[in-house]
Protein backbone atom coordinates (compact mmCIF):
# COMPACT_ATOMS: atom_id res chain seq x y z
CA UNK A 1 -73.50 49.19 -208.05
CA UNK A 2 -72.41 46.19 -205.71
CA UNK A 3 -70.97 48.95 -203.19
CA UNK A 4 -73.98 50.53 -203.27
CA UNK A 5 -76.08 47.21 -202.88
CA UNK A 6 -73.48 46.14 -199.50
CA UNK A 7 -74.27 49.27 -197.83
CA UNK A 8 -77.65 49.37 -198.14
CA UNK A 9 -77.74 45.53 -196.53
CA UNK A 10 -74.86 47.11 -193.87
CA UNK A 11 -77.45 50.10 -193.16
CA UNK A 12 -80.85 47.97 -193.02
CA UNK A 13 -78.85 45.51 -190.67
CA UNK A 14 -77.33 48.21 -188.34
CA UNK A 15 -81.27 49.57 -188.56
CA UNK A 16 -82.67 46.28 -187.29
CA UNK A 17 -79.84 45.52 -184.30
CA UNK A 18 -80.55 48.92 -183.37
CA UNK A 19 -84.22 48.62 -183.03
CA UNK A 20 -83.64 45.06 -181.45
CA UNK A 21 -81.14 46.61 -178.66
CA UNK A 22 -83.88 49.25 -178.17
CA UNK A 23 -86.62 46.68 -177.83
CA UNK A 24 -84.57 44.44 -175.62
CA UNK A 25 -83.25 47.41 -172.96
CA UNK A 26 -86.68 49.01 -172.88
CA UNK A 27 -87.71 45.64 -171.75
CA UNK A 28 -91.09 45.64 -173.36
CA UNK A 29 -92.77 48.14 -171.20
CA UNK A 30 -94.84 50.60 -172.45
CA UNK A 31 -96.19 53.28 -169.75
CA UNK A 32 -94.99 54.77 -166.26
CA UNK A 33 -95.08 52.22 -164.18
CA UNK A 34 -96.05 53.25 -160.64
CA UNK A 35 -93.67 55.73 -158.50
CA UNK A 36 -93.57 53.06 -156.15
CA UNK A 37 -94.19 49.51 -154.78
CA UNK A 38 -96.57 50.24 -153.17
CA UNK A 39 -98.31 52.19 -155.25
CA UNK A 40 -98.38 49.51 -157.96
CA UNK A 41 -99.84 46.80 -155.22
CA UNK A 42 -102.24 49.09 -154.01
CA UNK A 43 -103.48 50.39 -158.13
CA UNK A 44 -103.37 46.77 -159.22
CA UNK A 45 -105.86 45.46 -156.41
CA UNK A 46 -107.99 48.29 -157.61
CA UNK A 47 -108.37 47.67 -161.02
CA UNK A 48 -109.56 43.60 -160.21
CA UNK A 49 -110.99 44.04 -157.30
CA UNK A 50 -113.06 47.11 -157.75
CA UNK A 51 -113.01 48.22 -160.68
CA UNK A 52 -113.12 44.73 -162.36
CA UNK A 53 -110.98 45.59 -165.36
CA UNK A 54 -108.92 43.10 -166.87
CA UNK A 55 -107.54 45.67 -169.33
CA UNK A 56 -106.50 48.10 -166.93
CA UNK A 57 -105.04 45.01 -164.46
CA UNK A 58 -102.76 44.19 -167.36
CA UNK A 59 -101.07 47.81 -167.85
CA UNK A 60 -100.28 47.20 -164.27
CA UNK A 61 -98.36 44.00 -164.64
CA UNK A 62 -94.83 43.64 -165.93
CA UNK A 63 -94.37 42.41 -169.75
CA UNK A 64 -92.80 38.90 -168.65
CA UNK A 65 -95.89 37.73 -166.90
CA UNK A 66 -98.57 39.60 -168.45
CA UNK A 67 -101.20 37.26 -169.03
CA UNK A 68 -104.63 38.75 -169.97
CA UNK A 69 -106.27 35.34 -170.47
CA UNK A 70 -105.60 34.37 -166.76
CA UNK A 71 -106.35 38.51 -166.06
CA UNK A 72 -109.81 38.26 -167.19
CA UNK A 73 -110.41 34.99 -165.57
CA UNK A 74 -109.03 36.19 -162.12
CA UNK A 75 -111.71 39.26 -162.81
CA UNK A 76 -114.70 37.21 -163.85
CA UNK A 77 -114.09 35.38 -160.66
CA UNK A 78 -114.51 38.30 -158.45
CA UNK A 79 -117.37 39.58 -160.51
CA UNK A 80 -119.00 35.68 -160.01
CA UNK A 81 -118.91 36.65 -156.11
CA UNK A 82 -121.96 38.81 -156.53
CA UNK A 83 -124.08 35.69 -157.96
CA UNK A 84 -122.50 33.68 -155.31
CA UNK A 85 -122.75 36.02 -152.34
CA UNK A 86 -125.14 39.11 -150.97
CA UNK A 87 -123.29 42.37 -152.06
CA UNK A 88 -119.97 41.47 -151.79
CA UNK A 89 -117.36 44.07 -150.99
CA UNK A 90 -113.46 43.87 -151.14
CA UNK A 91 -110.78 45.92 -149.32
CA UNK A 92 -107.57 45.35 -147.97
CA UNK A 93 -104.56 46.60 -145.51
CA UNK A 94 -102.18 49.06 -146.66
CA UNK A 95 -99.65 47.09 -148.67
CA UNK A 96 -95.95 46.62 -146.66
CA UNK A 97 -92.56 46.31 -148.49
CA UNK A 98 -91.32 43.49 -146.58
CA UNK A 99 -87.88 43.64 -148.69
CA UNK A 100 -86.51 46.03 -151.17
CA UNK A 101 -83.44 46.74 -153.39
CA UNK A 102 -83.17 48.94 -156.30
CA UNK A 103 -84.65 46.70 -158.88
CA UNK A 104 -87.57 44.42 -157.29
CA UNK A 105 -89.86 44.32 -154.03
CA UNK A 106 -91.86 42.03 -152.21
CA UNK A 107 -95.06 43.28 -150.33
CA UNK A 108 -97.37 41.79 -148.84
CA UNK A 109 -101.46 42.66 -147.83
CA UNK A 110 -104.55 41.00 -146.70
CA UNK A 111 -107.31 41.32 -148.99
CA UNK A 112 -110.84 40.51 -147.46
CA UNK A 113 -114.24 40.15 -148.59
CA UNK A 114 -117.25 41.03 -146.77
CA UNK A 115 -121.06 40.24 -147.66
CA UNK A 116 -124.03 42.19 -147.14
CA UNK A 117 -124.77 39.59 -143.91
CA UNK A 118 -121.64 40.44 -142.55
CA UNK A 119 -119.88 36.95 -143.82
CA UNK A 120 -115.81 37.46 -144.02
CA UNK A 121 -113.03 36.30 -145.39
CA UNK A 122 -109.62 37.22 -145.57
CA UNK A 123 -106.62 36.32 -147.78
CA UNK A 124 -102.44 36.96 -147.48
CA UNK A 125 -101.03 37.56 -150.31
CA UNK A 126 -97.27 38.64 -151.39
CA UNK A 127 -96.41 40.59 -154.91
CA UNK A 128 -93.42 40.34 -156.51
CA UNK A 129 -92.52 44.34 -157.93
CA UNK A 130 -89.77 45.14 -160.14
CA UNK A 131 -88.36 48.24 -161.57
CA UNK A 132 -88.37 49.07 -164.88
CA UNK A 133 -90.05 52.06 -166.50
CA UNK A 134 -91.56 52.38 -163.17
CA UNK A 135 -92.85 50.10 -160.92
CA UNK A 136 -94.69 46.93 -161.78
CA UNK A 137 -96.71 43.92 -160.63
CA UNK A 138 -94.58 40.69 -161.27
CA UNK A 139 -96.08 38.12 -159.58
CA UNK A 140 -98.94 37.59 -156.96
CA UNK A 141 -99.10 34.51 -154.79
CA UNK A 142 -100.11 32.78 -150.87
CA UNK A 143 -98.11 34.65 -148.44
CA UNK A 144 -95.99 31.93 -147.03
C-alpha cells in the first residue's frame, strides 16, 4: 500500500515537471506567429491602426509584453483621432529589417496620419520581433 501510495506521488510529480517543461519551452505562445518580421510589423499596425482591435493587436504581440490594458488604450487613442480631427486616415512605409539574426529583429517604419483637410503627421517608429512559434511583436518604441 505505501509502494503504491510513492508512485502515485512519483507519477503526479513527473506529470507536473513535464507539463511545466512544456509550458516553459513553448514559451507561452499560442498561434503562428507571422512567417516573417515583417509581416508581423506590417499585421500588427493593421489591427490598431485600421482595424482598431485591441484583441486582435494582442495575438500579435509576444507573451512577455502582452499587455491588453495598455492595447486597448493605445486603440482608443487612435479611435479618439476621429473626434479630434476631420476623417483621419493612417498608413505607413513598408516596414525595413534594419538588423536580423535567427531569433529577434528590429524594423523600423513611418506611420503617418492624414486629415480630411490635408493636415499630416508622421511618426518613426522601431519594433522589436522575436522568434518563437513564429514571428512576433516585442516591443514598439521612437526610432532613435
Amino acid at each position: 500500500m505505501i509502494v503504491s501510495i510513492v508512485l502515485g506521488v512519483v507519477v503526479l510529480l513527473c506529470g507536473g515537471g513535464g507539463l511545466a517543461a512544456f509550458l516553459f519551452l513553448s514559451d507561452g505562445e499560442s498561434g503562428e506567429g507571422a512567417p516573417e518580421p515583417v509581416a508581423a510589423v506590417d499585421s500588427f499596425l493593421t489591427a490598431v491602426y485600421v482595424d482598431k482591435d485591441p484583441a486582435k493587436a494582442a495575438g500579435l504581440v509576444c507573451s512577455e509584453a502582452r499587455d491588453d490594458q495598455k492595447l486597448t488604450r493605445k486603440v482608443d487613442e487612435v479611435k479618439g483621432y476621429a473626434t479630434k480631427y476631420r476623417s483621419p486616415r493612417f498608413r505607413w512605409t513598408t516596414p525595413k529589417v534594419d538588423d536580423q539574426n535567427s531569433e529577434r529583429a528590429r524594423v523600423s517604419v513611418t506611420l503617418t496620419m492624414t486629415t480630411a483637410d490635408e493636415k499630416t503627421t508622421d511618426q518613426s517608429l522601431t519594433f522589436v520581433v522575436v522568434r518563437k512559434t513564429g514571428w512576433w511583436v516585442c516591443d514598439v518604441g521612437p526610432a532613435g
